[in-house]
N, C-alpha and C. Protein backbone atom coordinates (compact mmCIF):
# COMPACT_ATOMS: atom_id res chain seq x y z
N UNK A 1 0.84 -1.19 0.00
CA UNK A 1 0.00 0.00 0.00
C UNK A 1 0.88 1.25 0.00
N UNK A 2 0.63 2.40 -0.95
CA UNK A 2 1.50 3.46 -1.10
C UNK A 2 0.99 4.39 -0.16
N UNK A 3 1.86 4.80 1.27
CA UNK A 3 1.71 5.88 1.86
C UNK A 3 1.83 7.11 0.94
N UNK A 4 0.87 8.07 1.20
CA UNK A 4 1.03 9.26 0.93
C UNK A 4 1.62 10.40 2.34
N UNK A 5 2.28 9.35 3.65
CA UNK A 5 2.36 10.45 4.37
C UNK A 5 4.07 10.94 4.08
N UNK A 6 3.84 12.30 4.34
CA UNK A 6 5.09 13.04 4.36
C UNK A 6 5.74 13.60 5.44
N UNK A 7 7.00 12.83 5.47
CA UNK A 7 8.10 12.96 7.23
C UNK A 7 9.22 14.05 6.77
N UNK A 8 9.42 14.90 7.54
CA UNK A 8 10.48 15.80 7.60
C UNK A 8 11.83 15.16 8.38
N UNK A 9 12.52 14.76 7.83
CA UNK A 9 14.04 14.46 8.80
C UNK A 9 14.80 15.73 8.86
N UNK A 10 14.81 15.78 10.24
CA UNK A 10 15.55 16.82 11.13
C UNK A 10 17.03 16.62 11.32
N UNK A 11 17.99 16.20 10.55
CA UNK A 11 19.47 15.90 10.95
C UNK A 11 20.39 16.65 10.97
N UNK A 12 21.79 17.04 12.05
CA UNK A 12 22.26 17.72 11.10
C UNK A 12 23.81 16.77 10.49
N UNK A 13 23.89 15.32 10.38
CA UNK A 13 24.11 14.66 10.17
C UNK A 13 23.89 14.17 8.51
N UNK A 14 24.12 14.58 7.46
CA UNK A 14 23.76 14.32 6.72
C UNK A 14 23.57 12.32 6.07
N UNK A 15 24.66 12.19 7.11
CA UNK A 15 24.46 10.58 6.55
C UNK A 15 23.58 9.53 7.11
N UNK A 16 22.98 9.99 8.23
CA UNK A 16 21.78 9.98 9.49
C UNK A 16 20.33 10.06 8.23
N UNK A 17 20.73 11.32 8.26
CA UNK A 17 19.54 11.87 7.07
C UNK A 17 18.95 11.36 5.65
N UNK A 18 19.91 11.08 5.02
CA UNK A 18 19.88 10.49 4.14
C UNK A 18 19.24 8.56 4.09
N UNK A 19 19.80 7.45 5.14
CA UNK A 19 20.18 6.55 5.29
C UNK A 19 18.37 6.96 6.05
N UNK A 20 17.90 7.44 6.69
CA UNK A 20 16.91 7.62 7.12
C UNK A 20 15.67 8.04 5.95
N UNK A 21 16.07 8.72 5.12
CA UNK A 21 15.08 8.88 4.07
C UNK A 21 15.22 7.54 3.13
N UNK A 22 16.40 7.11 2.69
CA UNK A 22 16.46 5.97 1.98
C UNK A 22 15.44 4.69 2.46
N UNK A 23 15.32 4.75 3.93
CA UNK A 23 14.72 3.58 4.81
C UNK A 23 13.40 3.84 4.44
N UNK A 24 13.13 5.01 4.91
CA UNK A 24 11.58 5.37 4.88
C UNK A 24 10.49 5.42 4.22
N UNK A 25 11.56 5.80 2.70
CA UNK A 25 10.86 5.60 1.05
C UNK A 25 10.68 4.32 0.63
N UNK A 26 11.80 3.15 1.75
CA UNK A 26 11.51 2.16 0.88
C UNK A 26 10.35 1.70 1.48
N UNK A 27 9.78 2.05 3.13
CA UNK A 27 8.46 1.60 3.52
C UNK A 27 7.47 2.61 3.03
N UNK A 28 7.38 3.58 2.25
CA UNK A 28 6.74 4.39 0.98
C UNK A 28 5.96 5.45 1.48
N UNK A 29 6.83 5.88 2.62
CA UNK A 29 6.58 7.08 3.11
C UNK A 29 7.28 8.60 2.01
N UNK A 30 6.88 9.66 2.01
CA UNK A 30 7.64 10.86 1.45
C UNK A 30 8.45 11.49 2.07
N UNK A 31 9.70 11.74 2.00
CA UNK A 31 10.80 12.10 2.91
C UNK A 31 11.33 13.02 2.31
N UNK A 32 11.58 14.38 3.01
CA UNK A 32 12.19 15.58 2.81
C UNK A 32 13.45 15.30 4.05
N UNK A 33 14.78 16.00 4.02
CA UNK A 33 15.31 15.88 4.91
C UNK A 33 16.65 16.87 4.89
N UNK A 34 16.07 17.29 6.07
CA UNK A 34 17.20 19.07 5.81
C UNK A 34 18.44 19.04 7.14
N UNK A 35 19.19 19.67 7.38
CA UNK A 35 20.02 19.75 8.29
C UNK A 35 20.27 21.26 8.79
N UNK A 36 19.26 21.64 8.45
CA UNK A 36 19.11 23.33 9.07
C UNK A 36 17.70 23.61 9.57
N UNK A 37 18.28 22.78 11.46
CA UNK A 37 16.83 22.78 11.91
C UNK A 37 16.32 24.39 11.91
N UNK A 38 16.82 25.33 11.65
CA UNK A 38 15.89 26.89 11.57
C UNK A 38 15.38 26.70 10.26
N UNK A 39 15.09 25.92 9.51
CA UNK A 39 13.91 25.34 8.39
C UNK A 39 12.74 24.66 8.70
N UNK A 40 13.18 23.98 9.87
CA UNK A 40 12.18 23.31 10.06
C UNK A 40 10.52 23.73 10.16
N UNK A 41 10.43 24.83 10.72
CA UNK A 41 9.01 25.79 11.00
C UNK A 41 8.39 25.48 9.34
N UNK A 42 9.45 26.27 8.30
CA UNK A 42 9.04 26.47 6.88
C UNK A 42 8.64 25.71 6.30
N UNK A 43 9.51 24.78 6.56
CA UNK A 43 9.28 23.58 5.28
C UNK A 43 8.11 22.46 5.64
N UNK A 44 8.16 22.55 7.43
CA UNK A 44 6.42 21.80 7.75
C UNK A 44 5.13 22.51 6.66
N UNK A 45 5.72 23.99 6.72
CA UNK A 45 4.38 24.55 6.07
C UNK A 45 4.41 24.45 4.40
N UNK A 46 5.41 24.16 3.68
CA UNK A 46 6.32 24.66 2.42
C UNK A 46 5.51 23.57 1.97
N UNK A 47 6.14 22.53 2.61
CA UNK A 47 5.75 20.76 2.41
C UNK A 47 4.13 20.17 2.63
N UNK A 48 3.70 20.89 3.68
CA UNK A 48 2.70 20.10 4.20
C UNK A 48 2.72 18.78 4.92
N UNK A 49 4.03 19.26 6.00
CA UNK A 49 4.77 17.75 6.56
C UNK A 49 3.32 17.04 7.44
N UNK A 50 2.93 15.57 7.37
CA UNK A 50 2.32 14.82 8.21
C UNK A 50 2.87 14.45 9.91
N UNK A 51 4.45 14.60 9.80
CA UNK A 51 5.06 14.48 10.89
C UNK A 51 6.55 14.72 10.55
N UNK A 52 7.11 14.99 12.07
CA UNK A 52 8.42 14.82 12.18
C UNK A 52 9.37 14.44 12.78
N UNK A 53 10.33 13.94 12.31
CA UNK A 53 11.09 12.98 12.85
C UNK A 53 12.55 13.97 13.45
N UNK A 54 12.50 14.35 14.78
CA UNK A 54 13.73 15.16 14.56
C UNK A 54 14.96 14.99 15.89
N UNK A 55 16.42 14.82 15.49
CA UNK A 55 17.26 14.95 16.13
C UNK A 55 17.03 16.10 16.96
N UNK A 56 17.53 15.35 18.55
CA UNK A 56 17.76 16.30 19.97
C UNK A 56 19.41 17.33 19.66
N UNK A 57 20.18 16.85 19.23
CA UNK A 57 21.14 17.20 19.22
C UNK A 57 21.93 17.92 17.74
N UNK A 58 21.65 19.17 17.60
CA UNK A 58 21.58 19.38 16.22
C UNK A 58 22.90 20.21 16.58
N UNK A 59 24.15 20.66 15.86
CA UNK A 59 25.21 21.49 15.63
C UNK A 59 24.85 22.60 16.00
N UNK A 60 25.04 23.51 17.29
CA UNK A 60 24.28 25.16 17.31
C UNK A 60 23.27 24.91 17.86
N UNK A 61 22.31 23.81 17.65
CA UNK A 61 20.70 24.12 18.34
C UNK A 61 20.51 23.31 19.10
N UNK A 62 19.30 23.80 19.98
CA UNK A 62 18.98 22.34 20.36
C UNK A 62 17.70 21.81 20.17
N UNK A 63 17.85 20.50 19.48
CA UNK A 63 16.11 20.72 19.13
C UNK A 63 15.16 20.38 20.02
N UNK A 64 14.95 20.47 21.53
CA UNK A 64 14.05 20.40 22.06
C UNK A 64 13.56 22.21 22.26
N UNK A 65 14.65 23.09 21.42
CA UNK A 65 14.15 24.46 21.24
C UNK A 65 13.44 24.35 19.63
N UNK A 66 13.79 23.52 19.11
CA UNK A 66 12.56 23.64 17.87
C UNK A 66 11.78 22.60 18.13
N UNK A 67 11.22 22.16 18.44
CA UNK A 67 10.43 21.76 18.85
C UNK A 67 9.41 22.36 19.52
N UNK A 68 9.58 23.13 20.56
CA UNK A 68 8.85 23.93 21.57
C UNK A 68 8.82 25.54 20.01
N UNK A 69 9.68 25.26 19.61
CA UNK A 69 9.22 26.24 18.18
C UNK A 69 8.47 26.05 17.30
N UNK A 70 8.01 24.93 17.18
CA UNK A 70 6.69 23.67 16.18
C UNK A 70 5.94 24.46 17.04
N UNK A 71 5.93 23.81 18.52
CA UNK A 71 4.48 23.73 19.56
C UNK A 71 3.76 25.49 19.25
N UNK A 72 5.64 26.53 19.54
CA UNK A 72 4.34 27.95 19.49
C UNK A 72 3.68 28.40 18.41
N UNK A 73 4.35 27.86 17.05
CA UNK A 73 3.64 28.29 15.83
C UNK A 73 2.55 28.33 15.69
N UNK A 74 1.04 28.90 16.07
CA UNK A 74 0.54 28.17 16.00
C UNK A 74 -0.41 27.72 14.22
N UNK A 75 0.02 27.99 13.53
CA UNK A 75 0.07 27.48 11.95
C UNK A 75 0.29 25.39 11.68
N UNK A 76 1.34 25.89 12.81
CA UNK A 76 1.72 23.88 12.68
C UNK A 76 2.15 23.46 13.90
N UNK A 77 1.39 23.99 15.33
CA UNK A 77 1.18 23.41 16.39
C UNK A 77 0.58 22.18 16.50
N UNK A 78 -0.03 22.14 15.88
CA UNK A 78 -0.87 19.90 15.54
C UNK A 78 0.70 19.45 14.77
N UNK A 79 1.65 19.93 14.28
CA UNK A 79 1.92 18.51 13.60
C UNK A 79 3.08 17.62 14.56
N UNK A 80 2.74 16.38 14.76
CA UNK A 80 3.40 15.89 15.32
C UNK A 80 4.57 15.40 15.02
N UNK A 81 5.51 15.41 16.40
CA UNK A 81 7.09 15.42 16.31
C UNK A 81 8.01 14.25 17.21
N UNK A 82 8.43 13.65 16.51
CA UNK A 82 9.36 12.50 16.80
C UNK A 82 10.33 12.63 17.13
N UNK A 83 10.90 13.14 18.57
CA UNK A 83 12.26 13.24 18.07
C UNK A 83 13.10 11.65 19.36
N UNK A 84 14.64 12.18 18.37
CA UNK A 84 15.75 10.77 18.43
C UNK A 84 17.00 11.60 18.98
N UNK A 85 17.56 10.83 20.05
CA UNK A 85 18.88 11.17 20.51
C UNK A 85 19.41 9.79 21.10
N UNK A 86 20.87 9.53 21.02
CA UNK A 86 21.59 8.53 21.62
C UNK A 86 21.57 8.91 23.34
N UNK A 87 21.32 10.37 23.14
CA UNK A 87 21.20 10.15 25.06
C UNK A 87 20.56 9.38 25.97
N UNK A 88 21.17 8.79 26.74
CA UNK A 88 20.61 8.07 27.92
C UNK A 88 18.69 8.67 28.52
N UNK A 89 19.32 9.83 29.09
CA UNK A 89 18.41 10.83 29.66
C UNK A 89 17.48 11.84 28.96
N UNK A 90 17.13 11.36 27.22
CA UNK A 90 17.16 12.65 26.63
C UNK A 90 15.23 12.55 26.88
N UNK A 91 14.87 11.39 26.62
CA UNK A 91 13.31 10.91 26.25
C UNK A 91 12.77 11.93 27.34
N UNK A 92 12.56 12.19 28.86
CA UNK A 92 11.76 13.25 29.01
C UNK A 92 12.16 14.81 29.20
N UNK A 93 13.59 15.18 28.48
CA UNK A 93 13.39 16.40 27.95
C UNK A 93 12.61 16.85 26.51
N UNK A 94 12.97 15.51 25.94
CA UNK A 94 11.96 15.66 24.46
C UNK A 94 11.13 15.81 24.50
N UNK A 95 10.17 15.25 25.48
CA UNK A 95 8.40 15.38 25.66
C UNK A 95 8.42 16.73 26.52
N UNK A 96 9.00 16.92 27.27
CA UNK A 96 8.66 18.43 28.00
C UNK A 96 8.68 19.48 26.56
N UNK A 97 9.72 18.92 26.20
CA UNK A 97 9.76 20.19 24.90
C UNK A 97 8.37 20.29 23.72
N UNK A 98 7.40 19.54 24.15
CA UNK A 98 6.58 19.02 23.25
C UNK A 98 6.35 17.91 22.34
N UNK A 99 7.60 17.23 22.42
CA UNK A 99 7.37 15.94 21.40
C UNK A 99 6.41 14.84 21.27
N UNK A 100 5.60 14.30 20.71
CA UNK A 100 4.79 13.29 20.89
C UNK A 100 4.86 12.22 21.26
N UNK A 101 6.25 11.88 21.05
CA UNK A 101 6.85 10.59 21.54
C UNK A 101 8.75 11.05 21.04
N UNK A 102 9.34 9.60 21.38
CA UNK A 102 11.04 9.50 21.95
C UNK A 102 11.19 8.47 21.12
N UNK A 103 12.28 8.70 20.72
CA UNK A 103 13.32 7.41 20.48
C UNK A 103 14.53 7.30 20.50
N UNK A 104 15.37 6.26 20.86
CA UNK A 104 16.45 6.05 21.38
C UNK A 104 17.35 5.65 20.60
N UNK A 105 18.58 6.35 20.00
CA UNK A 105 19.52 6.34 18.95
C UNK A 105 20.39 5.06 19.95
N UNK A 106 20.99 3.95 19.05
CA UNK A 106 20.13 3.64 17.79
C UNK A 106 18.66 2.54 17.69
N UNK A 107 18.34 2.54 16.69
CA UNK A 107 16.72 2.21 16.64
C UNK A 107 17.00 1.08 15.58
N UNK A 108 15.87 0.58 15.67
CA UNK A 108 15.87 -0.73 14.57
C UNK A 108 14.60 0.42 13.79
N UNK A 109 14.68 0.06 12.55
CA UNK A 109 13.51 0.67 11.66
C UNK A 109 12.11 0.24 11.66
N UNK A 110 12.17 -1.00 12.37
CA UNK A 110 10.63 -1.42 12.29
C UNK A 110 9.77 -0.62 13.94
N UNK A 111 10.87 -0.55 14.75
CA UNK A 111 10.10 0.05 15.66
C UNK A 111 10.13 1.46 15.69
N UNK A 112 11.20 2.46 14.37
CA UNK A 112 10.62 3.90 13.91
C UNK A 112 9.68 3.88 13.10
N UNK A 113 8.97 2.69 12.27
CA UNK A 113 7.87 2.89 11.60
C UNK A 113 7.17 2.90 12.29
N UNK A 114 6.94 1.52 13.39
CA UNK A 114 5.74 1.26 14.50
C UNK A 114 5.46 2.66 15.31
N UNK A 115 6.29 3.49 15.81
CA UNK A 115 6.24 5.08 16.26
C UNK A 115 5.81 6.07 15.47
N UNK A 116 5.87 5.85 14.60
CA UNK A 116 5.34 7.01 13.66
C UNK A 116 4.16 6.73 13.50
N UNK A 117 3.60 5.41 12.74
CA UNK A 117 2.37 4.91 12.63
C UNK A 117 1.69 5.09 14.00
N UNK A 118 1.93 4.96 15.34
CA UNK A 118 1.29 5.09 16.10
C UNK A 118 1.44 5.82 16.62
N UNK A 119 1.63 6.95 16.07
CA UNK A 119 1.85 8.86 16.67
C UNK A 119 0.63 8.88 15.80
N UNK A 120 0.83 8.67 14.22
CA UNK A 120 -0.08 9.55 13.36
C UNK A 120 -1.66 8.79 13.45
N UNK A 121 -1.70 7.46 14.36
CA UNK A 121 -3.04 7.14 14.41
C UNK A 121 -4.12 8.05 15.46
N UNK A 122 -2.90 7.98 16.92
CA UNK A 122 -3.31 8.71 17.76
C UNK A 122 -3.67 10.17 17.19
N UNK A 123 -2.69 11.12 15.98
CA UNK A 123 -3.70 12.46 15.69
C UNK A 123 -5.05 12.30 15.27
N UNK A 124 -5.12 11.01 14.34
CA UNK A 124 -6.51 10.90 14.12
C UNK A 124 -7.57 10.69 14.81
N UNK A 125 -7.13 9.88 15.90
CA UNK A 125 -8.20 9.83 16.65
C UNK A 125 -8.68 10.79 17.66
C-alpha cells in the first residue's frame, strides 16, 4: 500500500539523514530531509509535513528548542514530532519540549515505523 504520508528528517548529520530517508521511502513514506533545523518551522508549512522525525542534538541548536518552536507556531502546532537522541536521559526532555513521543539512537527501523504509525493514528483519533 503506497503511503502518501510526508516525514520531515531533522538531521544535522547528513548521513543519518539520508540513510533515514532511503529507509523510509523504501516503507513508501515521502521524505524531505534538511540539516538546518531553523527550516524546520518552513518547510512543515512549504511541504505540508504529516510528521516529524527530529534529532535532539543538532550542531548550534537544540532541538528540544525547535520543537517547543513547532508547539508555538501556531500554523503547525498539531503537527506531530518525533524526536531521536543517543542520550541516555534525553526521552523526558523531548516530551517536555513538546514531542509526541522518543526514540532512542540507535533504533531498529521497524520500531521507527511502528512510532510514527502510532503517533499519526493517535492524531486521528
Amino acid at each position: 500500500m503506497e503511503k502518501t504520508t510526508k516525514i520531515l528528517v531533522v538531521d544535522d548529520d547528513s548521513g543519518i539523514g539520508e540513510m533515514l530517508k532511503t529507509l523510509l521511502e523504501f516503507y513508501g513514506y515521502k521524505v524531505k530531509v534538511t540539516e538546518k533545523p531553523l527550516l524546520a518551522e518552513e518547510l512543515i508549512q512549504q511541504e505540508n509535513i504529516d510528521i516529524v522525525l527530529l534529532d535532539m542534538l543538532i550542531s548550534g541548536v537544540d532541538g528540544t528548542d525547535v520543537c517547543a518552536g513547532i508547539r508555538a507556531n501556531p500554523e503547525i502546532a498539531e503537527t506531530p514530532v518525533l524526536m531521536m537522541s543517543a542520550l541516555h536521559d534525553a526521552g523526558p526532555k523531548c516530551k517536555k519540549a513538546g514531542a509526541n513521543d522518543f526514540i532512542a539512537k540507535p533504533f531498529e527501523v521497524e520500531d521507527l515505523t511502528n512510532k510514527i504509525e502510532d503517533i499519526l493514528n493517535r492524531e486521528k483519533q
